[in-house]
Protein backbone atom coordinates (compact mmCIF):
# COMPACT_ATOMS: atom_id res chain seq x y z
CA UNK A 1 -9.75 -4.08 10.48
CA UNK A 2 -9.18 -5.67 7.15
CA UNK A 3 -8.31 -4.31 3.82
CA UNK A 4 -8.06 -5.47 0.34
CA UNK A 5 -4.19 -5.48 -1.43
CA UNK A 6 -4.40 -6.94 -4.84
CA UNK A 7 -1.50 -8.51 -6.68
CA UNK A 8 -0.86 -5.21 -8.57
CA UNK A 9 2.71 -4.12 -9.15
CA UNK A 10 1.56 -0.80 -9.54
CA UNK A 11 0.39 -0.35 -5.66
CA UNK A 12 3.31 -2.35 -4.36
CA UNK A 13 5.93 -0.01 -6.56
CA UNK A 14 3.96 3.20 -5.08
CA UNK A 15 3.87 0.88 -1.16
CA UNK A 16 7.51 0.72 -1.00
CA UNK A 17 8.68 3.85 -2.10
CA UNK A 18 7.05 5.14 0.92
CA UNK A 19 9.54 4.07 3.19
CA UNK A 20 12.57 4.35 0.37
CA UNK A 21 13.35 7.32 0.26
CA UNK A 22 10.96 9.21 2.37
CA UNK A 23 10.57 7.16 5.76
CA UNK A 24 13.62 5.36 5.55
CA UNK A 25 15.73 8.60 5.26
CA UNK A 26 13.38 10.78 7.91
CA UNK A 27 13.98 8.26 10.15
CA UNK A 28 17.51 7.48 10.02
CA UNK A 29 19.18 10.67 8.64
CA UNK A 30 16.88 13.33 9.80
CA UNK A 31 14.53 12.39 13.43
CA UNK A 32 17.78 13.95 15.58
CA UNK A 33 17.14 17.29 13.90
CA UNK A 34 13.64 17.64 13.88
CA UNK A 35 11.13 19.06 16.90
CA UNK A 36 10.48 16.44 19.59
CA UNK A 37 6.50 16.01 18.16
CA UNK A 38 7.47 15.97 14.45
CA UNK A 39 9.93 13.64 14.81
CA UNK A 40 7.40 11.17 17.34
CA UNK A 41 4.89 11.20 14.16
CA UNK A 42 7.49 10.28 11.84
CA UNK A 43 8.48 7.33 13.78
CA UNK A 44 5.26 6.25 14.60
CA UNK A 45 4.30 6.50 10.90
CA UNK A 46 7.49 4.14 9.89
CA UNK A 47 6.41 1.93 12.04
CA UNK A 48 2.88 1.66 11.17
CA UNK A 49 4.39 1.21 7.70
CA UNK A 50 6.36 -1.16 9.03
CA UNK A 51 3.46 -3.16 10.48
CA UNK A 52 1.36 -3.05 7.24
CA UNK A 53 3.90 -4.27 5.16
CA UNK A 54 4.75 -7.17 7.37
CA UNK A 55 0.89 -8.35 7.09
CA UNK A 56 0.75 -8.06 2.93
CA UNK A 57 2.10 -11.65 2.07
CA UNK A 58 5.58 -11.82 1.00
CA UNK A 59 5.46 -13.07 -2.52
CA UNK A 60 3.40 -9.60 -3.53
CA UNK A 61 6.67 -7.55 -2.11
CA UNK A 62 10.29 -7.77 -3.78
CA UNK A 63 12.46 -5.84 -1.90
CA UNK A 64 16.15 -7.84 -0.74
CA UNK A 65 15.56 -11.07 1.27
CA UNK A 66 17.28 -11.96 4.14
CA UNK A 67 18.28 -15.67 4.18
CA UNK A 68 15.65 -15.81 6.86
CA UNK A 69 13.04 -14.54 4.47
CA UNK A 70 13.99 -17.13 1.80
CA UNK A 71 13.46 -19.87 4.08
CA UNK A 72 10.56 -18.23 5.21
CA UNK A 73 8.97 -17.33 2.14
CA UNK A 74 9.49 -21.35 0.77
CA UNK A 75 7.22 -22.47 3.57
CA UNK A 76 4.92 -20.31 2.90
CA UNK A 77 2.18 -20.62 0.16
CA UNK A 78 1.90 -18.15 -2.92
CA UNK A 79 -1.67 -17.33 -2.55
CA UNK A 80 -4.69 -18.32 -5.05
CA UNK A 81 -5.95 -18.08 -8.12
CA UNK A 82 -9.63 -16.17 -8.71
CA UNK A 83 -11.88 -16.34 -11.41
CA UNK A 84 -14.97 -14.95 -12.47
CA UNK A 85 -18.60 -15.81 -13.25
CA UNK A 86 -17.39 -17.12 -16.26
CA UNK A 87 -14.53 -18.82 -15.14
CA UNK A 88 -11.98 -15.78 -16.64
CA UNK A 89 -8.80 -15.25 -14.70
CA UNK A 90 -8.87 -11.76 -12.34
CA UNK A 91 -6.13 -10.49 -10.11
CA UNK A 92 -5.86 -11.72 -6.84
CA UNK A 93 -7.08 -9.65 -4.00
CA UNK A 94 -5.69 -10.80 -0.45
CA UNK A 95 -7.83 -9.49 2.84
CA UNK A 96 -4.75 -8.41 5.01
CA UNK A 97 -5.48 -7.29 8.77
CA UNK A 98 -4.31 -4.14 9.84
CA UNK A 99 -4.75 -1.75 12.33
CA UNK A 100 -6.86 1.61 12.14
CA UNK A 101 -3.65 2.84 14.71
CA UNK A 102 -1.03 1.98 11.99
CA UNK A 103 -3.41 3.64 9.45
CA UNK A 104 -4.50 6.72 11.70
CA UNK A 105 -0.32 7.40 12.60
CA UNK A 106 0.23 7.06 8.44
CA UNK A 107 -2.60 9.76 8.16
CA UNK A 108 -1.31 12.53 10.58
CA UNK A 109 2.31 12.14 8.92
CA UNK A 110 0.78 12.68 6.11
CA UNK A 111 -0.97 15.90 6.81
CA UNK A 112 2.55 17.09 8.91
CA UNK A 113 4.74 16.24 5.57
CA UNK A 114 1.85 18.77 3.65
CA UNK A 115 2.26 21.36 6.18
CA UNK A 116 5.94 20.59 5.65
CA UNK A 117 6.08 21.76 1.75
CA UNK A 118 4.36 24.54 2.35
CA UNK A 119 7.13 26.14 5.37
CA UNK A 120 10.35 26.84 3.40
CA UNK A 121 12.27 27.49 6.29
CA UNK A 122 11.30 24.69 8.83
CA UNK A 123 14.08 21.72 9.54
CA UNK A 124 11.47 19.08 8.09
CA UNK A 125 11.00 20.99 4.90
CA UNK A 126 14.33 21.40 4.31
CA UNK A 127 14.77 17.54 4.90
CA UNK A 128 12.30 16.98 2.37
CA UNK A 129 13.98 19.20 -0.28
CA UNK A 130 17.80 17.49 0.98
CA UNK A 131 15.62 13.60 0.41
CA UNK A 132 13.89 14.67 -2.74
CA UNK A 133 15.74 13.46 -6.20
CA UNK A 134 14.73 15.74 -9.46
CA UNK A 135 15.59 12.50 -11.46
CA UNK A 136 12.46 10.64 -10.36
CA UNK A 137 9.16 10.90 -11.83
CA UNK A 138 7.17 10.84 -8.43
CA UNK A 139 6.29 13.49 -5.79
CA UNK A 140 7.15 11.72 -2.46
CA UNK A 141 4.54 13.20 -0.50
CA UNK A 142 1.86 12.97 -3.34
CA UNK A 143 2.49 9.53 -3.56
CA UNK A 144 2.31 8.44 0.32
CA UNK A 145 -1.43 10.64 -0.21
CA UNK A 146 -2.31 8.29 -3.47
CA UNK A 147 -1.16 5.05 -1.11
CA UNK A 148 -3.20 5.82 1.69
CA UNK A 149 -6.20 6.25 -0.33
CA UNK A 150 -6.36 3.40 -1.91
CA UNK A 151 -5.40 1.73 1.71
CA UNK A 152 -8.34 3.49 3.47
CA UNK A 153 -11.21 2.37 0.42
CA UNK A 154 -13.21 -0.36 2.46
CA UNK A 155 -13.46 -3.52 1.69
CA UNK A 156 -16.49 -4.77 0.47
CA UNK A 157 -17.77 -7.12 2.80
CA UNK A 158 -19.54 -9.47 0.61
CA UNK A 159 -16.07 -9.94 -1.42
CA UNK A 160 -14.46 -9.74 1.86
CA UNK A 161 -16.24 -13.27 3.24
CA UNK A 162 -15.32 -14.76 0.23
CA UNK A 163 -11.59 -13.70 0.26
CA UNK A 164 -10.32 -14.29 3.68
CA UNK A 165 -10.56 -17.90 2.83
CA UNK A 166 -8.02 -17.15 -0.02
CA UNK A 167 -4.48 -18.84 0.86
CA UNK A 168 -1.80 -18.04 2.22
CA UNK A 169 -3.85 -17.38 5.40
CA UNK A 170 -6.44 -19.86 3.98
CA UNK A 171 -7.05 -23.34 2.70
CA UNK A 172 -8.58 -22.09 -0.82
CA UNK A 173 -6.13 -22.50 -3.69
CA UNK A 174 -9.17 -21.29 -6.12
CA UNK A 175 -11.98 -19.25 -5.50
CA UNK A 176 -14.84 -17.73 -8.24
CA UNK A 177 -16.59 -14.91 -7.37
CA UNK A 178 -20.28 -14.98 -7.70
CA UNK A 179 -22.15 -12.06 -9.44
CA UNK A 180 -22.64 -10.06 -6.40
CA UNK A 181 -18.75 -10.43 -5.49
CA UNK A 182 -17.66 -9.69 -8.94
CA UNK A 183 -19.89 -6.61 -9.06
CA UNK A 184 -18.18 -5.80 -5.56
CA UNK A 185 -14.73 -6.50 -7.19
CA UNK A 186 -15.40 -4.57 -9.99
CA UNK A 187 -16.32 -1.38 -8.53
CA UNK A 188 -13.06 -1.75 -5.65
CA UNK A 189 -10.68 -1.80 -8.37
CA UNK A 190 -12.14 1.16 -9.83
CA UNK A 191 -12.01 2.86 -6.76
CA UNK A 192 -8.42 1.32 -6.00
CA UNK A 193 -6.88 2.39 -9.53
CA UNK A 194 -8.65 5.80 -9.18
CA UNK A 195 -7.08 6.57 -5.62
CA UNK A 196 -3.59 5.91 -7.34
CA UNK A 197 -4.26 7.89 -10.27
CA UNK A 198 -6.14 10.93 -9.31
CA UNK A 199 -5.78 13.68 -11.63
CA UNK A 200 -4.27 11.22 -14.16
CA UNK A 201 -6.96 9.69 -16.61
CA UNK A 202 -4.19 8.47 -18.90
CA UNK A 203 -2.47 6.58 -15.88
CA UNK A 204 -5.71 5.57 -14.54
CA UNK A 205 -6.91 4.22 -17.37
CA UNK A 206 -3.23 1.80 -18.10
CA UNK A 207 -3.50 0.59 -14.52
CA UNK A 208 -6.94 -0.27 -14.64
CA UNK A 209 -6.13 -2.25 -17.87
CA UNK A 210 -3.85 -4.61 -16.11
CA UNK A 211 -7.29 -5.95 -14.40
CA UNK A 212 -9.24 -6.43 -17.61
């Protein structure tokens, strides 16, 4: 299946910081201590994670490079630039194939880490309190919820057609939406923003302002 990712440092911040610190440290600190079927989701979740993020194209990610990556990344192409009707500049959206597996694993770790928070005496939720840092401003479970969300919104197919001959993964170096895509574009990155910032109108209304 495809999905839309757009070029939104808001989503990729919130993207990462699903595996660093929750999957990263579950998986590497914590699988040997949990039960045999909580600690199968939470590997089959990293690696679903694992398989998303290598299909979002590298430039829209900015986590460490390996000197593989670098030489990597120089061959390959840093996307497009879209427009609308009226020729104004929009963010980039990217069609990026996944698979419903990769989402559908994501989904039941999800539900597991909420049953997690609410058992004060289980190993995983006291792996969750030993990962969680007071200093930061986000709730690592609420945001892996807000992520998948805005992951699981589908892609309009109209906007869709037009997009998946966007480079890197196509020729098109500029693309402007018709009035029918831009209406489709328009209401996705309501819905997109909204998934992040549920419960939040102030947020949701600064991160849909980066689009405008």
């Amino acid at each position: 299946m495809h999905i839309l990712i757009p070029k939104d440092p808001v989503f990729m911040t919130r993207f990462l910081e699903m595996e660093e610190p929750l999957l990263h440290s579950l998986y590497y600190l914590h699988l040997d201590h949990l039960p045999q079927d909580q600690a199968e989701t939470i590997r089959r979740a990293y690696e679903g994670w694992g398989d998303i993020q290598a299909a979002i194209p590298k430039f829209l990610s900015w986590h460490t490079p390996s000197a593989f990556e670098l030489v990597a990344s120089r061959q390959e192409p840093e996307g497009y630039r879209l427009h609308s009707p009226s020729g104004e500049p929009l963010i980039s959206l990217y069609a990026v194939e996944v698979s419903v597996e990769s989402l559908s694993n994501l989904t039941e770790c999800l539900t597991l880490l909420i049953e997690a928070e609410k058992d004060l005496s289980g190993p995983l939720a006291g792996a969750l309190h030993e990962i969680r840092d007071p200093g930061r401003d986000r709730d690592m479970v609420d945001n892996v919820r807000r992520v998948l969300r805005a992951l699981q919104i589908p892609a309009p197919l109209t906007l869709l057609a037009a997009l998946r001959e966007a480079a890197p993964a196509g020729a098109a170096r500029e693309i402007s939406l018709d009035a029918a895509q831009h209406s489709e574009y328009v209401a996705y990155r309501d819905k997109f923003c909204f998934a992040l910032s549920t419960g939040d109108w102030f947020m949701y209304t600064m991160h849909r302002s980066l689009y405008l």
